[in-house]
N, C-alpha and C. Protein backbone atom coordinates (compact mmCIF):
# COMPACT_ATOMS: atom_id res chain seq x y z
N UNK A 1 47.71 -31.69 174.65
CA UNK A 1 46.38 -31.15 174.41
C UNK A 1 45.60 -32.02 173.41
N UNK A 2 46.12 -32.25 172.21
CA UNK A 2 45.88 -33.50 171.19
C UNK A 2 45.34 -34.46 172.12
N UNK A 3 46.02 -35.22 172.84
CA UNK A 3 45.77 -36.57 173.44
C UNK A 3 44.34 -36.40 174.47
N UNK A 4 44.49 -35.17 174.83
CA UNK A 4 43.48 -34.72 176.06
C UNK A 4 42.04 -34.68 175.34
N UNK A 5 42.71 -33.93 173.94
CA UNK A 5 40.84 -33.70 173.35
C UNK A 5 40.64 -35.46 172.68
N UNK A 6 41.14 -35.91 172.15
CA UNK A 6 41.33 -37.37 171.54
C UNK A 6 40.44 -38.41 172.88
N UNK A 7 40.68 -37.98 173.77
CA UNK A 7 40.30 -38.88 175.32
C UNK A 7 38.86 -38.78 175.04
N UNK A 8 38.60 -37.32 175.73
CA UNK A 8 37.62 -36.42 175.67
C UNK A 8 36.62 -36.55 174.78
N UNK A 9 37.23 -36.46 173.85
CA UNK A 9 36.37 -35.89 172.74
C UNK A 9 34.89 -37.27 172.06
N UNK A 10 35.06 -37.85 172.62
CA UNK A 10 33.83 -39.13 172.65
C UNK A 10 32.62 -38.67 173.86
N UNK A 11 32.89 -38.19 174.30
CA UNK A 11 32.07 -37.82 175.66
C UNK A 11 31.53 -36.47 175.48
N UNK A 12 31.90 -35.66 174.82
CA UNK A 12 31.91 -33.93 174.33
C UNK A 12 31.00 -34.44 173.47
N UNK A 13 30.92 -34.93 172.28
CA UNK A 13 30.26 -35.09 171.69
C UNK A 13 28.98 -35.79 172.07
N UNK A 14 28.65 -36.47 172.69
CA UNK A 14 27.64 -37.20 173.39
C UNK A 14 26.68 -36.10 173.89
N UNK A 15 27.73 -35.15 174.72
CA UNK A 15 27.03 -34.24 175.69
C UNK A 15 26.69 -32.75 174.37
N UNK A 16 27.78 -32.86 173.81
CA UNK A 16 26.99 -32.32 172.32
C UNK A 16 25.58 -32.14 172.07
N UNK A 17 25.50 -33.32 171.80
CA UNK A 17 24.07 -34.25 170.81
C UNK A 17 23.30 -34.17 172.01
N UNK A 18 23.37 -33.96 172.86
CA UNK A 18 22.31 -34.00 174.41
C UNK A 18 22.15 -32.55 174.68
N UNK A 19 22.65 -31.37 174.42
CA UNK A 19 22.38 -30.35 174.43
C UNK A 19 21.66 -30.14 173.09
N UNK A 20 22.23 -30.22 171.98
CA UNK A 20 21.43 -30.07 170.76
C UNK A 20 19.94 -30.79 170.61
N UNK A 21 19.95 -31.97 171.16
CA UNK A 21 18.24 -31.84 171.07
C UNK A 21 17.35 -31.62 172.01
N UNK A 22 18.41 -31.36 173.71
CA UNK A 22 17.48 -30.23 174.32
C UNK A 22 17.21 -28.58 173.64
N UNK A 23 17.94 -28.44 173.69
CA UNK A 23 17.53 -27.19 173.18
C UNK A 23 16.80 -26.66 171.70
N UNK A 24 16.29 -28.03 171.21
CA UNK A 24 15.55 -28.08 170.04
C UNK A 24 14.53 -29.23 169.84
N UNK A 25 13.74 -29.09 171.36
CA UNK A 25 13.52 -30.33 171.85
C UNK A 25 11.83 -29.87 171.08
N UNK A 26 11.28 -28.79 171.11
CA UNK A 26 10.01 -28.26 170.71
C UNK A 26 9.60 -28.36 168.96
N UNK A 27 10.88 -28.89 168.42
CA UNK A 27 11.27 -28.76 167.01
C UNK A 27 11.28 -29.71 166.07
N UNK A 28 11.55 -31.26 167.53
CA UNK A 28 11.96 -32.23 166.71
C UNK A 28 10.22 -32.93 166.14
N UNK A 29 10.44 -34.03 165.98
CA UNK A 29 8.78 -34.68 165.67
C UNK A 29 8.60 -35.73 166.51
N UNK A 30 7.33 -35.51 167.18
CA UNK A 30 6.64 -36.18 168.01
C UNK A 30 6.43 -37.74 167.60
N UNK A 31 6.79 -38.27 166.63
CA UNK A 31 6.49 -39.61 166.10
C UNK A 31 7.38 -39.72 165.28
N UNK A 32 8.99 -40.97 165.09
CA UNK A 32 9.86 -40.83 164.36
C UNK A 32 10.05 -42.17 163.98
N UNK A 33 10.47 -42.79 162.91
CA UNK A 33 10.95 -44.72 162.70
C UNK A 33 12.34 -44.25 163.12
N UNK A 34 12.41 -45.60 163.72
CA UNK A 34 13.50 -46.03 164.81
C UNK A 34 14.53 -47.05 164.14
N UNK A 35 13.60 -48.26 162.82
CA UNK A 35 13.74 -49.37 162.48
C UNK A 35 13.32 -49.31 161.00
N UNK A 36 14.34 -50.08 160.06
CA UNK A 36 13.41 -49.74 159.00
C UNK A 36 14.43 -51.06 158.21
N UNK A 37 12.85 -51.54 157.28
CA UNK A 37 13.00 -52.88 156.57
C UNK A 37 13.14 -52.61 155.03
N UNK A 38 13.53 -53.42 154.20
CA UNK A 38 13.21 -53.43 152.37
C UNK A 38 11.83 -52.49 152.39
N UNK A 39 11.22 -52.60 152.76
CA UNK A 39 9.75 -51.59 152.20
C UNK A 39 9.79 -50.13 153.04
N UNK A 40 10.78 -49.86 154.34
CA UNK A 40 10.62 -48.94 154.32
C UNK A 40 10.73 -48.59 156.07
N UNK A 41 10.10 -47.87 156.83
CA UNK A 41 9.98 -47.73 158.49
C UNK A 41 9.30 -49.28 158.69
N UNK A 42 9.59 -49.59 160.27
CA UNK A 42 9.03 -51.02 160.42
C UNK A 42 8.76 -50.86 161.85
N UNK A 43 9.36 -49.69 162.41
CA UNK A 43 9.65 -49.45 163.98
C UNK A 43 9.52 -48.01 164.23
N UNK A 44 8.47 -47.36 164.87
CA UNK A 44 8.31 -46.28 165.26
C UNK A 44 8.66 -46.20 167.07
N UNK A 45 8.80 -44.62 166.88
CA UNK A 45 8.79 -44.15 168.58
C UNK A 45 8.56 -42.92 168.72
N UNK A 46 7.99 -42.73 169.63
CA UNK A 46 7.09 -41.73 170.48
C UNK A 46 8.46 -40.76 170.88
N UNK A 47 8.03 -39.14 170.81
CA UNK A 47 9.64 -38.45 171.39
C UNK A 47 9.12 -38.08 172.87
N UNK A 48 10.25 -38.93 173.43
CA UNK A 48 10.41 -38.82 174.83
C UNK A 48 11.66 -38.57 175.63
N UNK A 49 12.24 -37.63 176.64
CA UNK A 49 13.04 -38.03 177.20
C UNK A 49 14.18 -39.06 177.18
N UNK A 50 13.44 -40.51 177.61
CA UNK A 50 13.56 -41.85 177.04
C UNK A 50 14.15 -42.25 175.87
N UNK A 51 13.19 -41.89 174.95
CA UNK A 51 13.49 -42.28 173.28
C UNK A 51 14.57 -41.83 173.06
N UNK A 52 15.25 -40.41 173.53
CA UNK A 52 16.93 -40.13 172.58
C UNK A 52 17.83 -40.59 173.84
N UNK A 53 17.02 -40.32 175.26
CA UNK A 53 18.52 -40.50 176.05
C UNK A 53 18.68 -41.63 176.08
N UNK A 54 18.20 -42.84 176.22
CA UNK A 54 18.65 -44.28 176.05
C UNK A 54 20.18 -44.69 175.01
N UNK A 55 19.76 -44.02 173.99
CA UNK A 55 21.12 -44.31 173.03
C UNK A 55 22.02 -43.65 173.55
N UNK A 56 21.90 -42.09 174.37
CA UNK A 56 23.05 -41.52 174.82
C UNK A 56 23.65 -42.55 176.03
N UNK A 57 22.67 -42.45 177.26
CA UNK A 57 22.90 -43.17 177.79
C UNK A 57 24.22 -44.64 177.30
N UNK A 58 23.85 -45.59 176.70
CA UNK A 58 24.20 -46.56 175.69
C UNK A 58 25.87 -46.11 175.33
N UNK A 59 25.68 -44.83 175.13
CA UNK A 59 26.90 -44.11 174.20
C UNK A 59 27.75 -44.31 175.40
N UNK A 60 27.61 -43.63 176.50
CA UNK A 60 28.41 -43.23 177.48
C UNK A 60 28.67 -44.39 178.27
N UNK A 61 28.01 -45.27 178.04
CA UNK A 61 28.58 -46.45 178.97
C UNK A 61 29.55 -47.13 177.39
N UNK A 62 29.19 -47.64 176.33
CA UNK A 62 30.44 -47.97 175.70
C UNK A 62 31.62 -47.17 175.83
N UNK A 63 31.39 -46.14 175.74
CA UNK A 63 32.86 -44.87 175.78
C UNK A 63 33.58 -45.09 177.32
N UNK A 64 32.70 -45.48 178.24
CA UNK A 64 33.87 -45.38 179.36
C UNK A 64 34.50 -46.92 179.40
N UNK A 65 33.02 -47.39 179.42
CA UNK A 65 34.07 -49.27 179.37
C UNK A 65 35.42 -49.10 178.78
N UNK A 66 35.24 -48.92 177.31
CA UNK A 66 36.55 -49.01 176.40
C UNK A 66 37.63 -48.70 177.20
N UNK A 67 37.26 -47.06 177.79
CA UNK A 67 38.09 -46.40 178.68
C UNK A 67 39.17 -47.21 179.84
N UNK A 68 38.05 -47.66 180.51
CA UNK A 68 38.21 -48.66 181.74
C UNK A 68 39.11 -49.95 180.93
N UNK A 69 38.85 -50.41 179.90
CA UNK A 69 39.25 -51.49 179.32
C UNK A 69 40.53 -51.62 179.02
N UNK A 70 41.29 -50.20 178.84
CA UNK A 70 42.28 -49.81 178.12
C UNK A 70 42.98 -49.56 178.86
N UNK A 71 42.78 -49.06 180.47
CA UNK A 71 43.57 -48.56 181.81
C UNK A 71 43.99 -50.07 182.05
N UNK A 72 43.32 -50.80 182.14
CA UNK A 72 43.11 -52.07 183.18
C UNK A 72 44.16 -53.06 181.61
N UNK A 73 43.98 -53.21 181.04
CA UNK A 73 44.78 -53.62 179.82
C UNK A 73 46.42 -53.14 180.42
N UNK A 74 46.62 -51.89 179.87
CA UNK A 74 47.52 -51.19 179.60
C UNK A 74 48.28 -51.68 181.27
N UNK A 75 47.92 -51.89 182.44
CA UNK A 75 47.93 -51.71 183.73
C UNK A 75 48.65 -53.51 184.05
N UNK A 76 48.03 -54.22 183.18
CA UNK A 76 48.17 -55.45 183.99
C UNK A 76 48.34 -56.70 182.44
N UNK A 77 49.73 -55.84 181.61
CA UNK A 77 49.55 -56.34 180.38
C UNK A 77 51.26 -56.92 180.24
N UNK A 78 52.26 -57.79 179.76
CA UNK A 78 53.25 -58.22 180.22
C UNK A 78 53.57 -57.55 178.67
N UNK A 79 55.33 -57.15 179.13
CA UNK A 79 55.45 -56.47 177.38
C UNK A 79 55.69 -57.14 176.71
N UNK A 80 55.24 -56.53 175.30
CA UNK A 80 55.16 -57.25 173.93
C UNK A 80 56.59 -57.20 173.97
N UNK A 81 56.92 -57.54 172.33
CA UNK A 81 58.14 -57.32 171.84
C UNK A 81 58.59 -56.35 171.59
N UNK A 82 57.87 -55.84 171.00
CA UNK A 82 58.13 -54.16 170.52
C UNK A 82 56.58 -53.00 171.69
N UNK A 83 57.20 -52.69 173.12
CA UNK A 83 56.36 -53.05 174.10
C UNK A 83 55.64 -51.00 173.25
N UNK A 84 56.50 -50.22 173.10
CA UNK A 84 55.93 -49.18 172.66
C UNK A 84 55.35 -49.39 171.90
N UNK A 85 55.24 -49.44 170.66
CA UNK A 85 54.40 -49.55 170.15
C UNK A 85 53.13 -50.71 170.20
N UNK A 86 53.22 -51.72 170.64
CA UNK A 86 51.86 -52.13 171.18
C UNK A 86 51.18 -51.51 172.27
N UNK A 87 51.47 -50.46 173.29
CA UNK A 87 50.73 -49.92 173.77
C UNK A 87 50.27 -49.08 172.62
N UNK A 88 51.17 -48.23 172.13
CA UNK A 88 50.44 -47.29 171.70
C UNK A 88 49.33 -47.82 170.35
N UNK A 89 49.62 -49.20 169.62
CA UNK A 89 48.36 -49.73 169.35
C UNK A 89 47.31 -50.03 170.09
N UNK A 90 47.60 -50.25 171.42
CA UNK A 90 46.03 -50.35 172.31
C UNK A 90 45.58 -49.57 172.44
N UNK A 91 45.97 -47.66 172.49
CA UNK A 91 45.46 -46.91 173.06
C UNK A 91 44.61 -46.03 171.72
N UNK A 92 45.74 -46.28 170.54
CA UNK A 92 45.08 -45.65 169.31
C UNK A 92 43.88 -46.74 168.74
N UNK A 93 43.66 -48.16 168.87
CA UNK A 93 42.46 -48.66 168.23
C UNK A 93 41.38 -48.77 169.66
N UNK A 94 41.69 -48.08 170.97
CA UNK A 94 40.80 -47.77 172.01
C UNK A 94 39.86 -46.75 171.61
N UNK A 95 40.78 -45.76 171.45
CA UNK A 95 40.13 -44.27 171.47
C UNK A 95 39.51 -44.11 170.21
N UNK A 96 40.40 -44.98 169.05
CA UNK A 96 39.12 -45.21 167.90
C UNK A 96 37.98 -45.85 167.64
N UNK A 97 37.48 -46.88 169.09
CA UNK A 97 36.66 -47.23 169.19
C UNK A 97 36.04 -46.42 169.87
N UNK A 98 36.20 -45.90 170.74
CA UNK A 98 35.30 -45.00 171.61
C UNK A 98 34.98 -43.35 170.91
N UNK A 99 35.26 -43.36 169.74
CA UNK A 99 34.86 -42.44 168.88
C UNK A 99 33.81 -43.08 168.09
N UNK A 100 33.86 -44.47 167.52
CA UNK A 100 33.05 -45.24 166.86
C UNK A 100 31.30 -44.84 167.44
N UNK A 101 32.05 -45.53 169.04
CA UNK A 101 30.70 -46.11 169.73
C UNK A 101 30.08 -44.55 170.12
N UNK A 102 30.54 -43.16 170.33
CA UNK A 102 30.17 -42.20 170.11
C UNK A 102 29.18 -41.71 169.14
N UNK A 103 29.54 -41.87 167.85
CA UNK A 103 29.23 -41.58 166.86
C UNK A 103 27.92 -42.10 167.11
N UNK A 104 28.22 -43.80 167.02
CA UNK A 104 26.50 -44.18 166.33
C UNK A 104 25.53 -44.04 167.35
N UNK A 105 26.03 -44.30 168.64
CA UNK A 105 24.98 -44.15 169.83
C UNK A 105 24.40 -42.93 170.23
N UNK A 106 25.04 -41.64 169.67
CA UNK A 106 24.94 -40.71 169.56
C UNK A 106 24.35 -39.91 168.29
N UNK A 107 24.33 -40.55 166.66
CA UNK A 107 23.42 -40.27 165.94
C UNK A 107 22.52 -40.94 165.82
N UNK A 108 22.21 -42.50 166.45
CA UNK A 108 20.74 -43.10 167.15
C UNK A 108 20.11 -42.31 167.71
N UNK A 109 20.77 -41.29 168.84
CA UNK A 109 19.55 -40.87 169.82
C UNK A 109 18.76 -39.68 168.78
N UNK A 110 19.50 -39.49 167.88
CA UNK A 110 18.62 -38.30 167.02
C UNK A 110 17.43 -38.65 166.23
N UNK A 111 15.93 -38.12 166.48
CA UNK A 111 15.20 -38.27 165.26
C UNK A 111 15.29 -38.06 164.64
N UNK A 112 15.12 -38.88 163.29
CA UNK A 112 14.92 -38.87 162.04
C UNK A 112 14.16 -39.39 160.75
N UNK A 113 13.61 -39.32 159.88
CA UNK A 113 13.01 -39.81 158.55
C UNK A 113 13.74 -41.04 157.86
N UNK A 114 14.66 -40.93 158.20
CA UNK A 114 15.13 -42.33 157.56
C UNK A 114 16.84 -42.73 157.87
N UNK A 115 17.44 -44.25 157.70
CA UNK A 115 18.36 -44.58 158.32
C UNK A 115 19.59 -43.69 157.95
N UNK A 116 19.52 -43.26 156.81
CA UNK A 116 21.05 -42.61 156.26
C UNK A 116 22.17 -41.60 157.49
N UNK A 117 21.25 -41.25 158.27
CA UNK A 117 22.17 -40.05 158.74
C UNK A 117 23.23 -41.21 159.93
N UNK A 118 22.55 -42.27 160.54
CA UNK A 118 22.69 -43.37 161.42
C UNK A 118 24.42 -43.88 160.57
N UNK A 119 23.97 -44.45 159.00
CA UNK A 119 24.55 -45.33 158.05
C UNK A 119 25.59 -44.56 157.88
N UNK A 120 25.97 -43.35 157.83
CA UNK A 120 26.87 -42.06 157.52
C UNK A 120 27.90 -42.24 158.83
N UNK A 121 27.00 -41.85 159.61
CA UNK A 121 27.16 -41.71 160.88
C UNK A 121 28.66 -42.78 161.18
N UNK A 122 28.27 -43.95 161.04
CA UNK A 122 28.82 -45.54 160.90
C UNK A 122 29.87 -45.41 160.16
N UNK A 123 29.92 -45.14 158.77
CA UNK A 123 30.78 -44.89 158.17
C UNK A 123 32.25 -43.95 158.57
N UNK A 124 31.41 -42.82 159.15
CA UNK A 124 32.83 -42.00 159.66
C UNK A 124 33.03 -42.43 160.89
N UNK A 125 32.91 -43.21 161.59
CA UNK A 125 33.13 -43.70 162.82
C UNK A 125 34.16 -44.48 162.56
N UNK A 126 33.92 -45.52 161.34
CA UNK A 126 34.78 -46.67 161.19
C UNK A 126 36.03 -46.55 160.46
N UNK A 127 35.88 -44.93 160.19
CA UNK A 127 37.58 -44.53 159.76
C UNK A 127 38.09 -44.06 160.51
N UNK A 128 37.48 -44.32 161.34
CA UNK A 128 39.09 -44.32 163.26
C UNK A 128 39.72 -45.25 163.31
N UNK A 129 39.43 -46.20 162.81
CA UNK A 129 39.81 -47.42 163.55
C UNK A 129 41.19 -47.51 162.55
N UNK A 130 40.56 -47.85 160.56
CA UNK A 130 42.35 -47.83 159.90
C UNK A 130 43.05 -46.51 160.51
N UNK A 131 42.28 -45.08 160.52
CA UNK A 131 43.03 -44.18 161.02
C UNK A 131 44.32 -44.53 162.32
N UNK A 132 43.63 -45.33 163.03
CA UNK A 132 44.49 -45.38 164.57
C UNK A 132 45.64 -46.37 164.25
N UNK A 133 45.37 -47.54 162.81
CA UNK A 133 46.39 -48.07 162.75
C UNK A 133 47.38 -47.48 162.06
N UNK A 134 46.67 -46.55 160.95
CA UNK A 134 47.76 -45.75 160.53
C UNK A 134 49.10 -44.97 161.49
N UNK A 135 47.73 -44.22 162.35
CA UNK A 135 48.65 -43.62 163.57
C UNK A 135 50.21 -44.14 163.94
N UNK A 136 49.35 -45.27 164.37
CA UNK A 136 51.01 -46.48 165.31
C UNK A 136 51.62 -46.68 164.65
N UNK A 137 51.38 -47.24 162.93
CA UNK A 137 52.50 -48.09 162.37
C UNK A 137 53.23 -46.89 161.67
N UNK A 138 52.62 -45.88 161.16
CA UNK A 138 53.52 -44.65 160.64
C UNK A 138 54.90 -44.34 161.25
N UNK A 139 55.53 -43.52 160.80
CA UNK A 139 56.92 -43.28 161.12
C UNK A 139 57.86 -44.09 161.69
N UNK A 140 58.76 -43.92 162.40
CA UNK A 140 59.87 -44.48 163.28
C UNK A 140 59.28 -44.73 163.97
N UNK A 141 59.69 -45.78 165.18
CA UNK A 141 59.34 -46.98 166.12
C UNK A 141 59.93 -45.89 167.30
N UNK A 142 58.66 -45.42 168.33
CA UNK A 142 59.15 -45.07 169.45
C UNK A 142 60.51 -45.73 169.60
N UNK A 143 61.65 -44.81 170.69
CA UNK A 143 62.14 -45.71 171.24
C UNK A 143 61.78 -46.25 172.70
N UNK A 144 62.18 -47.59 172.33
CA UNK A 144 62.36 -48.46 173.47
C UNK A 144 61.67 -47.79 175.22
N UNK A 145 61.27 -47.96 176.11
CA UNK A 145 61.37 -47.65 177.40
C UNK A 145 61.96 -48.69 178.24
N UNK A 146 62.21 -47.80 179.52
CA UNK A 146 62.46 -48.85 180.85
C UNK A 146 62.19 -49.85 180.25
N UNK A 147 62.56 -51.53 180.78
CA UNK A 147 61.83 -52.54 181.05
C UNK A 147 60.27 -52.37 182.23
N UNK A 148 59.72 -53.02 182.54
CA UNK A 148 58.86 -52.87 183.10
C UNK A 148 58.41 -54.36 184.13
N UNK A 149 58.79 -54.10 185.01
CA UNK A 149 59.09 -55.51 186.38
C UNK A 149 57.95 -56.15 186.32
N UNK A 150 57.73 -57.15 186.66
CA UNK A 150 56.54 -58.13 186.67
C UNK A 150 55.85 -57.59 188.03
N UNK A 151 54.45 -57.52 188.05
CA UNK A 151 54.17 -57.47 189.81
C UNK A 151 54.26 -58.20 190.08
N UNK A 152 54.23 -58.47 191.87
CA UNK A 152 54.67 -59.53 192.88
C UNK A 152 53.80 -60.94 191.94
N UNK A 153 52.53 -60.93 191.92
CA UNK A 153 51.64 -62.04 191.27
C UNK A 153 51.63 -62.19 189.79
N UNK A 154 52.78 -61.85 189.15
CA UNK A 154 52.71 -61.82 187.67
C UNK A 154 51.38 -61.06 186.93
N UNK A 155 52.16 -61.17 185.69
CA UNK A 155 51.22 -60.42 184.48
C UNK A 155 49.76 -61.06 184.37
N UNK A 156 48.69 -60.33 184.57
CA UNK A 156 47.44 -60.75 184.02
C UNK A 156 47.58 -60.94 182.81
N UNK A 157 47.67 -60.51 181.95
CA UNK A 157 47.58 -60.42 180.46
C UNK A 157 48.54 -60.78 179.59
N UNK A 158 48.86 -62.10 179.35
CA UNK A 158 49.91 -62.54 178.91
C UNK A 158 50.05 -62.51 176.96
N UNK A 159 51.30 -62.48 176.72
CA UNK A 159 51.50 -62.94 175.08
C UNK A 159 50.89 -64.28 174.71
N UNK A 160 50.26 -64.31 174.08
CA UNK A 160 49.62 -66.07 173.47
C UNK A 160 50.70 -66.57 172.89
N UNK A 161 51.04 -67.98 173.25
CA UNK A 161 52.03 -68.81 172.66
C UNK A 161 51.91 -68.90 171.24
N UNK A 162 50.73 -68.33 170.01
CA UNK A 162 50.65 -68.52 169.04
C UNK A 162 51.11 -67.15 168.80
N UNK A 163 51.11 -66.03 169.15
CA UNK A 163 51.67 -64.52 169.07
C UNK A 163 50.83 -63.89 168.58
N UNK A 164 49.62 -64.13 168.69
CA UNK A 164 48.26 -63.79 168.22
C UNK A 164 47.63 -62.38 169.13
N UNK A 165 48.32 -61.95 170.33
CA UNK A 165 48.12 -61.05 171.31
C UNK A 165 48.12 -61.41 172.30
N UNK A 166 47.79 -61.08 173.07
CA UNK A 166 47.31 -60.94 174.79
C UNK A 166 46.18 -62.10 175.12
N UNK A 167 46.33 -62.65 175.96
CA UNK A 167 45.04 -63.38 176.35
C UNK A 167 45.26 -63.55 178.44
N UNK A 168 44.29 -64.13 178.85
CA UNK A 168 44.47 -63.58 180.10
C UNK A 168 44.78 -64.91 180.99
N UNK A 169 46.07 -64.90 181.84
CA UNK A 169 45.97 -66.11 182.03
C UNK A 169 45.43 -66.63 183.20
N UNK A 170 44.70 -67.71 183.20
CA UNK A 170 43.77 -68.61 184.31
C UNK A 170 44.21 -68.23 185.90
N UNK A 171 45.50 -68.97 185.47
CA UNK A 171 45.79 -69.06 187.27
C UNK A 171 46.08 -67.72 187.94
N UNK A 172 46.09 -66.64 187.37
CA UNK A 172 46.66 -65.63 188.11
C UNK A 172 44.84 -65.38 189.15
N UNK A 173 46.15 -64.53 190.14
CA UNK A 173 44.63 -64.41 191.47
C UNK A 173 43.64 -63.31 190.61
N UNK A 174 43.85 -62.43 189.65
CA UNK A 174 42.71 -61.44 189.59
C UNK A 174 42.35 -61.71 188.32
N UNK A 175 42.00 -62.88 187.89
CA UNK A 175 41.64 -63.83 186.54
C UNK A 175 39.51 -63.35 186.54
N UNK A 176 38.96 -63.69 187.90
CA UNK A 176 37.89 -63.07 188.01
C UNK A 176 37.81 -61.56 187.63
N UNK A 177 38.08 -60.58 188.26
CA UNK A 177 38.10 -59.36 188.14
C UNK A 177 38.47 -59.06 186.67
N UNK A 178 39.21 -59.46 185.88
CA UNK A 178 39.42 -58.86 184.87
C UNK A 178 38.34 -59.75 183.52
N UNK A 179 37.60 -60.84 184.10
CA UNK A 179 36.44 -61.36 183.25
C UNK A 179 35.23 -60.06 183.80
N UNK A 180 35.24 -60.12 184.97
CA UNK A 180 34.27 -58.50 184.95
C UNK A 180 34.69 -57.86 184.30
N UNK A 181 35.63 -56.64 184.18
CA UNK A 181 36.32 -55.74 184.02
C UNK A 181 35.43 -55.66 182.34
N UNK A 182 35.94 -57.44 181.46
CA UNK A 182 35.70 -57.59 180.28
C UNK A 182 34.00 -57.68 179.42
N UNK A 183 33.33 -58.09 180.78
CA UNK A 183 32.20 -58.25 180.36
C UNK A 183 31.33 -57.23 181.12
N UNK A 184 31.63 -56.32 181.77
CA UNK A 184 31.10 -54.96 182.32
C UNK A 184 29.58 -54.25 181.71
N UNK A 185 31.01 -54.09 180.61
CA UNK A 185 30.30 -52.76 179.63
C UNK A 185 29.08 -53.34 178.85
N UNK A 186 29.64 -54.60 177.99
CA UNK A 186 28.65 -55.30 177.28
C UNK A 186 26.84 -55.48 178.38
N UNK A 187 27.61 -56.05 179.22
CA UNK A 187 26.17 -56.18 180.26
C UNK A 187 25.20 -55.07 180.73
N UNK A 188 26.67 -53.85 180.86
CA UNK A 188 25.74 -52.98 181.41
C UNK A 188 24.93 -52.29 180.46
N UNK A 189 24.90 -52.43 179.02
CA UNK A 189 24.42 -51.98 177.57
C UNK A 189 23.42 -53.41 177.08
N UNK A 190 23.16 -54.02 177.71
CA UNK A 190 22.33 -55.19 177.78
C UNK A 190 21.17 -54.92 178.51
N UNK A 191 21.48 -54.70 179.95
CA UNK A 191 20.72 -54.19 180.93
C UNK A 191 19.73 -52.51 180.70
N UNK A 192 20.56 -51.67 179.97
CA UNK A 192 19.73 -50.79 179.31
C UNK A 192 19.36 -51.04 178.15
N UNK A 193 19.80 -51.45 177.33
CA UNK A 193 18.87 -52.01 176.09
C UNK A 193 17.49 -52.60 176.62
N UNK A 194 17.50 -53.40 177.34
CA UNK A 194 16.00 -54.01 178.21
C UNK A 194 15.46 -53.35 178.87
N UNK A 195 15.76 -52.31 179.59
CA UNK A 195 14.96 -51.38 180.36
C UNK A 195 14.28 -50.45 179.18
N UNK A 196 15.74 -49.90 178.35
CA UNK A 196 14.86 -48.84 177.20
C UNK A 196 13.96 -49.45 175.99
């Protein structure tokens, strides 16, 4: 149940913050800074539809990429040394990113008077991340699982000869697909950043 709301719970919140300022949509202010410099607001916006769902929007495409990032990782990744616990480091500094990218894309879409609630916002986001390392490296070392067979075309995601992590190697056949896979999310949060 833990793990289920932990998944979840980046997306709940999104849809949160998307119910909360519909339903207090008559309340908020028609003219809000968006942007703000040493002297003060620098960037206003009009409340629209538009104006908060864009960041949600934004939110929900970082939260699933990660998602997607972490299946497709976890899926086509050759084992570490200690193969439990480096998954379970991929999955705990995943889901602490996709709480991150929750947070701020999700207290962006809110109007407000000034940056602090955004800057806050940021702040508790970014104690997922030592949180998730705490997570993994705490206690006893899972034990061990199965080995885990190579597929027919070998590991996408190989150990770096420097032991630095994972990197993806060239010649394998789905070397394309997983440069999509990698540059997805970023693009597709590119592509709405320019539209919104």
């Amino acid at each position: 149940m833990v793990r289920l709301l932990l998944r979840l719970g980046p997306y709940a919140l999104l849809a949160g913050i998307a119910a909360g300022l519909a339903a207090t949509w008559d309340r908020l202010p028609a003219r809000y800074p968006v942007h703000w410099g040493v002297g003060g607001a620098v960037r206003w916006a009009d409340l629209s539809p538009r104006s908060v769902g864009t960041p949600l929007l934004m939110g929900a495409i970082a939260v699933a990429w990660l998602g997607l990032l972490r299946r497709f990782t976890l899926a086509n990744s050759a084992p570490a040394p200690d193969p439990a616990r480096a998954r379970r480091l991929l999955v705990a500094v995943t889901i602490g990113t996709q709480w991150l990218m929750a947070i701020l894309f999700g207290l962006a879409a809110v109007p407000r008077q000034g940056p602090g609630l955004v800057v806050a916002g940021a702040g508790l986001g970014m104690l997922f991340l030592p949180l998730a390392l705490i997570v993994t490296f705490s206690g006893k070392a899972p034990p061990a699982g199965a080995p885990v067979p190579a597929p027919p075309e070998g590991w996408l995601f190989v150990q770096r000869k420097d032991g630095t992590g994972l990197g993806i190697d060239p010649r394998h056949p789905r070397f394309w697909q997983a440069v999509l896979v990698l540059a997805a999310g970023p693009l597709a949060l590119i592509a709405v950043g320019m539209v919104g």
